[in-house]
Protein backbone atom coordinates (compact mmCIF):
# COMPACT_ATOMS: atom_id res chain seq x y z
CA UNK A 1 -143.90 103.87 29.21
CA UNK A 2 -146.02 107.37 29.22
CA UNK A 3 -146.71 108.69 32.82
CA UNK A 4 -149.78 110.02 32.64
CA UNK A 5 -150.69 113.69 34.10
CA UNK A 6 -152.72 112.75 36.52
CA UNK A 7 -150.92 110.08 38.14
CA UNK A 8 -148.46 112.88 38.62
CA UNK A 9 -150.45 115.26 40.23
CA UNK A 10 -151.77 112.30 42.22
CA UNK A 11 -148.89 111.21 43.64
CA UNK A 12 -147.59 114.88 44.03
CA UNK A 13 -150.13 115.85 46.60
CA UNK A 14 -150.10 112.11 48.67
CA UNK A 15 -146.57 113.49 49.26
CA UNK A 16 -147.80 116.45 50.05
CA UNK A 17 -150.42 115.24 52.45
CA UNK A 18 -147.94 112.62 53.78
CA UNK A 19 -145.85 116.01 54.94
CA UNK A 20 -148.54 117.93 55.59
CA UNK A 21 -149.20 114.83 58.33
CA UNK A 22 -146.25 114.84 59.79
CA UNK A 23 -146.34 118.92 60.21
CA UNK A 24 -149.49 118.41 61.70
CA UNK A 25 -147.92 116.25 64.41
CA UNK A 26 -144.93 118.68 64.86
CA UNK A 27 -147.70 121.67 65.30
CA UNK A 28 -149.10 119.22 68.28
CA UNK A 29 -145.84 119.16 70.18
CA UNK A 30 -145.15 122.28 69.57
CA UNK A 31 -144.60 124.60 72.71
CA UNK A 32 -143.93 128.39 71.74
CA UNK A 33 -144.44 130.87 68.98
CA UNK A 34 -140.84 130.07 67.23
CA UNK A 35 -141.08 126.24 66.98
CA UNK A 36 -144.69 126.91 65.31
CA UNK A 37 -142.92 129.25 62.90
CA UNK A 38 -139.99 127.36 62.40
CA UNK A 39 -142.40 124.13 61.43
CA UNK A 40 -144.89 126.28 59.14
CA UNK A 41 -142.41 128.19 57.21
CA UNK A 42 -140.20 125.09 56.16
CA UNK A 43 -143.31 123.02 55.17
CA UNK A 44 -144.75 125.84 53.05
CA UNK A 45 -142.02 126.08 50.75
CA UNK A 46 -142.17 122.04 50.83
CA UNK A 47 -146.12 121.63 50.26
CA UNK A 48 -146.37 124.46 47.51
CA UNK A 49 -142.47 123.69 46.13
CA UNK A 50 -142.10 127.51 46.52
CA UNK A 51 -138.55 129.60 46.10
CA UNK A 52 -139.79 131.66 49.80
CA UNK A 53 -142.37 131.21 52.27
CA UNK A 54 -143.55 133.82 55.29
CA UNK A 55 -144.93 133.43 58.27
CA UNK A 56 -146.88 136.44 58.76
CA UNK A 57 -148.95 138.08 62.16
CA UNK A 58 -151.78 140.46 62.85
CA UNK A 59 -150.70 143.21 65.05
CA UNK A 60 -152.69 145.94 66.02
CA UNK A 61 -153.70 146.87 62.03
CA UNK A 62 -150.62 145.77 60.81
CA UNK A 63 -148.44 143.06 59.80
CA UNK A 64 -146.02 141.57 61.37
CA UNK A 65 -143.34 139.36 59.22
CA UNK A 66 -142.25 137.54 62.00
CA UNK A 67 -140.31 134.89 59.84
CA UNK A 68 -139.44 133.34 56.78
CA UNK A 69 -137.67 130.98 54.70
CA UNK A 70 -136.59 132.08 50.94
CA UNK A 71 -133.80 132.06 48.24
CA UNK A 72 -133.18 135.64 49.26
CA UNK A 73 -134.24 137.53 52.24
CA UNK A 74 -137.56 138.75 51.81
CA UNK A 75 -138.67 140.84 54.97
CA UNK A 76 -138.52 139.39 58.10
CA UNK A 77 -138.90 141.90 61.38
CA UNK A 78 -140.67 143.88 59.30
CA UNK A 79 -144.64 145.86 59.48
CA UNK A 80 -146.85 147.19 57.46
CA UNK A 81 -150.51 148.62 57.74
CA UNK A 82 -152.75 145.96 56.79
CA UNK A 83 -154.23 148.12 54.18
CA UNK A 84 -151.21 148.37 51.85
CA UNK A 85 -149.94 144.44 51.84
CA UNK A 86 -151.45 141.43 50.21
CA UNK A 87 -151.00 139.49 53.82
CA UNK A 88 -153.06 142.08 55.40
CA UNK A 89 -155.69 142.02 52.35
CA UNK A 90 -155.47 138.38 53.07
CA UNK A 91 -156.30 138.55 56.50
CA UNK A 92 -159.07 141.48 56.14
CA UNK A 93 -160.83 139.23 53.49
CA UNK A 94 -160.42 136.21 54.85
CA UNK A 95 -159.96 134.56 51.79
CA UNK A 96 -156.47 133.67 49.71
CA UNK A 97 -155.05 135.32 47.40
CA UNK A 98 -153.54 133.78 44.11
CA UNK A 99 -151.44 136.42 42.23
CA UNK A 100 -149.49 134.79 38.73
CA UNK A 101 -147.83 138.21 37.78
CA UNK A 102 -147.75 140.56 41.17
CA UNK A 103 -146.95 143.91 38.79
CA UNK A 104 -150.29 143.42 37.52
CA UNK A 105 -152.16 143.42 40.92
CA UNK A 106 -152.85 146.79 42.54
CA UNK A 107 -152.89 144.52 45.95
CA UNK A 108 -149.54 144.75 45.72
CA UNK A 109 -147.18 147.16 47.10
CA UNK A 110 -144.67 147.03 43.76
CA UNK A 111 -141.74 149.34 45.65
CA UNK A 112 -141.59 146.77 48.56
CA UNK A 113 -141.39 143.92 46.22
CA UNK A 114 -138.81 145.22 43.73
CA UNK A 115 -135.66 144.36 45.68
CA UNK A 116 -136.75 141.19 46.10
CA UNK A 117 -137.06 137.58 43.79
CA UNK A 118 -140.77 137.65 44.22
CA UNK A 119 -142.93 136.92 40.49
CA UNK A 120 -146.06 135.03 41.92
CA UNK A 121 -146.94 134.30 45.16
CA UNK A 122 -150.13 132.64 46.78
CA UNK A 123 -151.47 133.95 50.77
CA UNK A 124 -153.30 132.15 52.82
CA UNK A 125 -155.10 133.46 56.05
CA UNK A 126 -154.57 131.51 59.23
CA UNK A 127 -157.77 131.11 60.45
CA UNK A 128 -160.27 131.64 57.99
CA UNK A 129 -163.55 132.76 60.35
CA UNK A 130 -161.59 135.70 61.91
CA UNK A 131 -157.23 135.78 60.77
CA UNK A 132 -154.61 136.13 63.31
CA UNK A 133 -152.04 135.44 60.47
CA UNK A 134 -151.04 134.67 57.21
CA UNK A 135 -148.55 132.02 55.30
CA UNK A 136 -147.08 133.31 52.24
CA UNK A 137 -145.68 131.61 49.07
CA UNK A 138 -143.41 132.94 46.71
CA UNK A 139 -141.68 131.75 43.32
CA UNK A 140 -139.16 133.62 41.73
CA UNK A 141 -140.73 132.32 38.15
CA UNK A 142 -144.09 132.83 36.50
CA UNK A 143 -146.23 130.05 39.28
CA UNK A 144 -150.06 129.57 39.28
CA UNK A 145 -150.66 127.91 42.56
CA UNK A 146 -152.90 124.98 41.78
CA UNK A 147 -156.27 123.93 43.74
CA UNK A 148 -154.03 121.01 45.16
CA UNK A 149 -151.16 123.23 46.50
CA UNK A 150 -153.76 125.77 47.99
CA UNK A 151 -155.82 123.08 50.03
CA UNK A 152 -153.02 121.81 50.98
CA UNK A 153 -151.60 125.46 52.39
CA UNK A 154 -155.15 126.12 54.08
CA UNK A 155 -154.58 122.49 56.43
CA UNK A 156 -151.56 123.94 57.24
CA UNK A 157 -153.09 127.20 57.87
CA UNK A 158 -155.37 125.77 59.90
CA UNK A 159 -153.33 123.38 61.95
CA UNK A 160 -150.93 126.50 62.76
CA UNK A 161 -154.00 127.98 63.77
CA UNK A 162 -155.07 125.25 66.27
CA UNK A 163 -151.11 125.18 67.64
CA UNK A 164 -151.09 128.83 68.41
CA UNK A 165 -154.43 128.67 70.26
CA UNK A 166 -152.50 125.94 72.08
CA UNK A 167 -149.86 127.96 72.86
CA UNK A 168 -152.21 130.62 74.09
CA UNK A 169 -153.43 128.19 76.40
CA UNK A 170 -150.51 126.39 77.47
CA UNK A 171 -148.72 130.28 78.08
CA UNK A 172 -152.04 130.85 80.50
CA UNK A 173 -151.66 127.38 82.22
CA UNK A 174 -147.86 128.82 82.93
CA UNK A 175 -148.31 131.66 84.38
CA UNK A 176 -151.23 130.35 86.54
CA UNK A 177 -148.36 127.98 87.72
CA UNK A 178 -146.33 130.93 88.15
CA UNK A 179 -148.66 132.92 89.94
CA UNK A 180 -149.58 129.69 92.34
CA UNK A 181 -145.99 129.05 92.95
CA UNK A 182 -145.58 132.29 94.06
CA UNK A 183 -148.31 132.91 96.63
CA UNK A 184 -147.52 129.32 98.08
CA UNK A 185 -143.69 131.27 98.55
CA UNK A 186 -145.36 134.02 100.01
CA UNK A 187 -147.60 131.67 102.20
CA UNK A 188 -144.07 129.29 103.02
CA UNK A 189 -142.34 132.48 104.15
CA UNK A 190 -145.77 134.10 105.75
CA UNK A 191 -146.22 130.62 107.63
CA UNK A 192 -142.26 130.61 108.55
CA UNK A 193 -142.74 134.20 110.29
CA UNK A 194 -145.80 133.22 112.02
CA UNK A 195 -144.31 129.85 113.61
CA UNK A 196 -141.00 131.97 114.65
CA UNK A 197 -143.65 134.84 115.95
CA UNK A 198 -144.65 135.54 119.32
CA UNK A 199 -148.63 136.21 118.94
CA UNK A 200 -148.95 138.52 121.85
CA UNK A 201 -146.39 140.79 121.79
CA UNK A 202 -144.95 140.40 118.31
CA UNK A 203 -141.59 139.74 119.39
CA UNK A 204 -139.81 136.44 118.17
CA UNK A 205 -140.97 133.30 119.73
CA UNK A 206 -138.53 130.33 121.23
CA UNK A 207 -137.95 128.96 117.43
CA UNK A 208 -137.66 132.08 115.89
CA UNK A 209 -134.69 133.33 118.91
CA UNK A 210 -132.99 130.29 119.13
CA UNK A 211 -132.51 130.14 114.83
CA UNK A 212 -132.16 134.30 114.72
CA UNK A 213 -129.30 134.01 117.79
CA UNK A 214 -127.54 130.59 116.69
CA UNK A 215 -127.17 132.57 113.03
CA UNK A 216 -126.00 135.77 114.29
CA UNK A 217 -123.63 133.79 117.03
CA UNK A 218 -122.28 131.60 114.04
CA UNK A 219 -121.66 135.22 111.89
CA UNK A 220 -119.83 136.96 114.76
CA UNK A 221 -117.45 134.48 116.09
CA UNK A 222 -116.39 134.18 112.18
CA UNK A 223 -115.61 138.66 112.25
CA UNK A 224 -114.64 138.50 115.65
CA UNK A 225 -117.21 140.18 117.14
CA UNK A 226 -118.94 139.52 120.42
CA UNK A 227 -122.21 138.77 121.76
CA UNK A 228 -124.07 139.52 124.64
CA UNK A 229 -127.47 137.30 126.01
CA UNK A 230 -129.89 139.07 128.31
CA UNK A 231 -132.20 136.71 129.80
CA UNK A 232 -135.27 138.58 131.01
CA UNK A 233 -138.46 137.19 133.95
CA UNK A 234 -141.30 139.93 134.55
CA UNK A 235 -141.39 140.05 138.49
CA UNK A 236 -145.31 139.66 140.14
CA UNK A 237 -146.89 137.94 136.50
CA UNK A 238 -148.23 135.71 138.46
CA UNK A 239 -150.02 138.37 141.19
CA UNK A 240 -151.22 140.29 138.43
CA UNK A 241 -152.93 137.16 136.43
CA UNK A 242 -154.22 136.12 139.93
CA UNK A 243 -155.77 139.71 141.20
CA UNK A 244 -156.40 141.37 138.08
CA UNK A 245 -157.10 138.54 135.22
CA UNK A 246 -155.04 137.22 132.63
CA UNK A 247 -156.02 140.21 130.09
CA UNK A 248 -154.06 142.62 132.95
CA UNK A 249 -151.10 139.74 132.63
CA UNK A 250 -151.15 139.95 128.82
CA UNK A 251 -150.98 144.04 129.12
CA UNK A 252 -148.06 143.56 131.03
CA UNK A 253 -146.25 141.33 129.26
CA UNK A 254 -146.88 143.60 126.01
CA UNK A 255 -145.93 147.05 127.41
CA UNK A 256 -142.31 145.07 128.78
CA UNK A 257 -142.27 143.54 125.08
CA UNK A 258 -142.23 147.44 124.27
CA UNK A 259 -139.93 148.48 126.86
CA UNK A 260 -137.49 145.82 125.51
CA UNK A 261 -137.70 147.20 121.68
CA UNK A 262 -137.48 150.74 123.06
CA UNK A 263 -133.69 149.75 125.06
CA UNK A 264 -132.58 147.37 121.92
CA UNK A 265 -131.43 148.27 118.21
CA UNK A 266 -132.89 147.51 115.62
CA UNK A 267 -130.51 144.37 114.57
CA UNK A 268 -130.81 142.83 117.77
CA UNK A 269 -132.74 139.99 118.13
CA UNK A 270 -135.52 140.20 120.80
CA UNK A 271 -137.92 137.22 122.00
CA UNK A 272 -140.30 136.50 124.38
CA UNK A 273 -139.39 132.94 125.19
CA UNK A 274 -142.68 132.03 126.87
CA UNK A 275 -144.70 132.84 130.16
CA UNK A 276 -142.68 136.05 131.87
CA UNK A 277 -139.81 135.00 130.17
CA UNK A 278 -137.38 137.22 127.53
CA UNK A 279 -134.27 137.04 125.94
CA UNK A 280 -131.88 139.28 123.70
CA UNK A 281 -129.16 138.78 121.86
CA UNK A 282 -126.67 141.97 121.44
CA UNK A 283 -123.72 141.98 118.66
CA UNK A 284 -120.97 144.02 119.88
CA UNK A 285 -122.40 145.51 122.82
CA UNK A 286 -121.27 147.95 125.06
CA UNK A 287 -118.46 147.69 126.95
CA UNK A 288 -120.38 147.57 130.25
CA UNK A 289 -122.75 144.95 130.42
CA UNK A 290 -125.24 146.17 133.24
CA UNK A 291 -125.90 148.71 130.40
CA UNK A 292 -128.40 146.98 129.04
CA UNK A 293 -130.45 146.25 132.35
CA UNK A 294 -130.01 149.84 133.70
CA UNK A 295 -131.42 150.96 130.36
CA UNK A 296 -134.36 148.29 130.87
CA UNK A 297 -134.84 149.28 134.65
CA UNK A 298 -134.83 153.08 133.67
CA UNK A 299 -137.88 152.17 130.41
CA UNK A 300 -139.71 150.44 133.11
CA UNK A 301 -140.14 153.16 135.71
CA UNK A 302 -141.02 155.71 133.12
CA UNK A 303 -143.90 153.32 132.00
CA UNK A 304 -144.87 153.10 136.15
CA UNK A 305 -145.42 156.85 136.14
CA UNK A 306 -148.04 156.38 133.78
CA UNK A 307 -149.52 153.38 135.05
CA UNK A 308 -151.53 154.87 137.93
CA UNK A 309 -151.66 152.96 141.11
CA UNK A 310 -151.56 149.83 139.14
CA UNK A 311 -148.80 146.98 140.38
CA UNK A 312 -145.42 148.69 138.58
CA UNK A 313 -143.62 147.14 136.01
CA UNK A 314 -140.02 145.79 136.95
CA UNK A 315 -138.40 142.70 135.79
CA UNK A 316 -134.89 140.49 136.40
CA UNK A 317 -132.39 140.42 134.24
CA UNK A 318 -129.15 138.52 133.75
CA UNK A 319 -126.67 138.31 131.00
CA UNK A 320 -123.77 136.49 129.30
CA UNK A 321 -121.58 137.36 127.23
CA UNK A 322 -118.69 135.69 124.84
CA UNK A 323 -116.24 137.81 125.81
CA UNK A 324 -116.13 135.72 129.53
CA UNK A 325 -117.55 132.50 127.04
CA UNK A 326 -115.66 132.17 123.90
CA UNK A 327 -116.71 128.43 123.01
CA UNK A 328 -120.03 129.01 124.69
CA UNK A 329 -123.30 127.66 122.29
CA UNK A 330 -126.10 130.22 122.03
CA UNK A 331 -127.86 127.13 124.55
CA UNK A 332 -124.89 127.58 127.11
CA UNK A 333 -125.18 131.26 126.64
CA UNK A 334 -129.09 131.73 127.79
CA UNK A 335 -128.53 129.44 130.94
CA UNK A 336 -125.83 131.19 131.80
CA UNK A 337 -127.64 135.01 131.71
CA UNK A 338 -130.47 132.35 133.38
CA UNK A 339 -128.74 131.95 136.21
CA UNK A 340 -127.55 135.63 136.95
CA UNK A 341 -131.10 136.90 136.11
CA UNK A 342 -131.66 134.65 139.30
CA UNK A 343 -128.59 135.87 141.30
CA UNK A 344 -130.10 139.84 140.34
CA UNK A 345 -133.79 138.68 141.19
CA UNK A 346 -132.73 137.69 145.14
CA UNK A 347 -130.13 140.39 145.71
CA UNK A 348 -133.02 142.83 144.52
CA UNK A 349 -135.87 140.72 146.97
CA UNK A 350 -132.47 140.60 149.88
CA UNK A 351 -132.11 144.12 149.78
């Protein structure tokens, strides 16, 4: 029984549109620049029954090769200026070009093609209104690429064109997730300092000394260093919020909040607890523990001399330390400099 021509070429390109189908559907899913190429350059070769297809992109007046699949290598990684390369004629055109013999084309750059199989080829712009790419064919015999084979080239042109406009627009969706995942970090951490912040004086609040102190406690005991509490009250708050208003209290409570960074390093943590009330934590401090208050005392008066016939500055202090309190909790540790702040505030109102 004769098979007739046409029946041939009839049921050659229902294959060829029952792949180009599927491609389509791969081009849908597809997520990044390589699976796109990946898809387009094996169903090239398969479409047009080509020895080597390319998958080629415009870059800045030239072409990009970015991949390929062939007998032989062809050139993959590499560019050219649009002007000397049938892909970039292609792509400047925007219309395909169907070479039978390439020797006999001046489109064609013969000294790049010699190395290679290359006899005929057929390119097809991606994107026909204005190219971002090209998809070339290649046979390594004498191959006039038929009406069928080209239509079927340009759907696949045009569905790689419609996946890498997706992928443009799924890479923007991305990095606006990005972008919004990082200012709601910036806002997490920028909400964590302002619930552990003191709003008046900038200091740390309650939270923020009682997570600072129970980290730094934890960290010492494990090198063997000690710690020292200072509990802190601001003696005559109360006459000062009473006689002067509470914006004289607030001034108060702010210039001790200095005084207490000005006597203090850097690493120590320092928190106005509430009210008159302020604690430190010291890691390895001083031998002498009154240090710390005589310092304090010493910060205050200076800030009296300036303070002109206002009430002066002076404040309580107690401490604790783990050297007399080795199992003591950072808890146990602020009553206890609690209660000695009280034992120095009525010697001091005794004497």
């Amino acid at each position: 029984m004769l098979i007739d021509d046409q029946d041939v070429r009839t049921d050659t390109y229902v294959r060829g549109m029952e792949r180009l189908v599927q491609a389509v559907q791969e081009l849908s899913m597809a997520r990044n620049l390589p699976q796109v190429q990946q898809i387009v350059r094996t169903t090239a070769r398969e479409l047009a029954g080509s020895d080597g297809a390319t998958f080629v992109l415009r870059d800045s007046g030239q072409c990009y090769y970015a991949d390929e699949d062939a007998i032989e290598p062809l050139w993959k990684g590499s560019r050219f200026p649009m002007e000397t390369c049938i892909s970039g004629w292609a792509m400047l055109n925007r219309q395909t070009a169907v070479i039978e013999d390439i020797y006999v084309d001046d489109r064609i750059p013969h000294e790049a093609y010699r190395p290679t199989f290359v006899k005929s080829l057929a390119m097809v712009p991606i994107r026909s209104l204005d190219p971002i790419g090209a998809i070339g064919n290649y046979w390594a015999d004498g191959h006039v690429a038929s009406g069928d084979e080209i239509r079927l080239l340009q759907a696949l042109a045009d569905a790689t064109s419609v996946a890498m406009e997706n992928i443009a627009v799924y890479a923007e969706l991305e990095r606006r997730v990005v972008d919004r995942t990082a200012d709601l970090e910036r806002a997490n951490a920028d909400i964590r300092t302002l619930s552990a912040t003191d709003s008046l004086t900038g200091l740390l609040n309650r939270r923020g000394f009682f997570d600072s102190a129970e980290a730094l406690l934890t960290g010492a005991r494990l090198t063997g260093s000690s710690c020292l509490v200072a509990f802190i009250d601001v003696d005559g708050l109360k006459t000062v919020n009473d006689g002067s208003g509470h914006v004289a209290g607030d001034e108060v409570l702010v210039q001790v909040a200095h005084a207490l960074r000005a006597v203090t390093r850097p690493h120590d943590v320092v928190a106005r607890l509430g009210g008159d009330e302020f604690c430190v934590l010291v890691v390895d401090p001083p031998r002498d523990q009154h240090g710390l208050r005589d310092r304090l005392v010493a910060r205050l008066d200076a800030v009296n001399l300036d303070r002109r016939g206002r009430l002066p500055l002076s404040a309580s202090v107690g401490t604790a330390s783990t050297a007399d309190l080795p199992d003591a909790s950072i808890d146990d540790l602020v009553l206890a400099a609690d209660q000695k702040m009280y034992q120095h505030k009525r010697s001091r109102h005794a004497s």
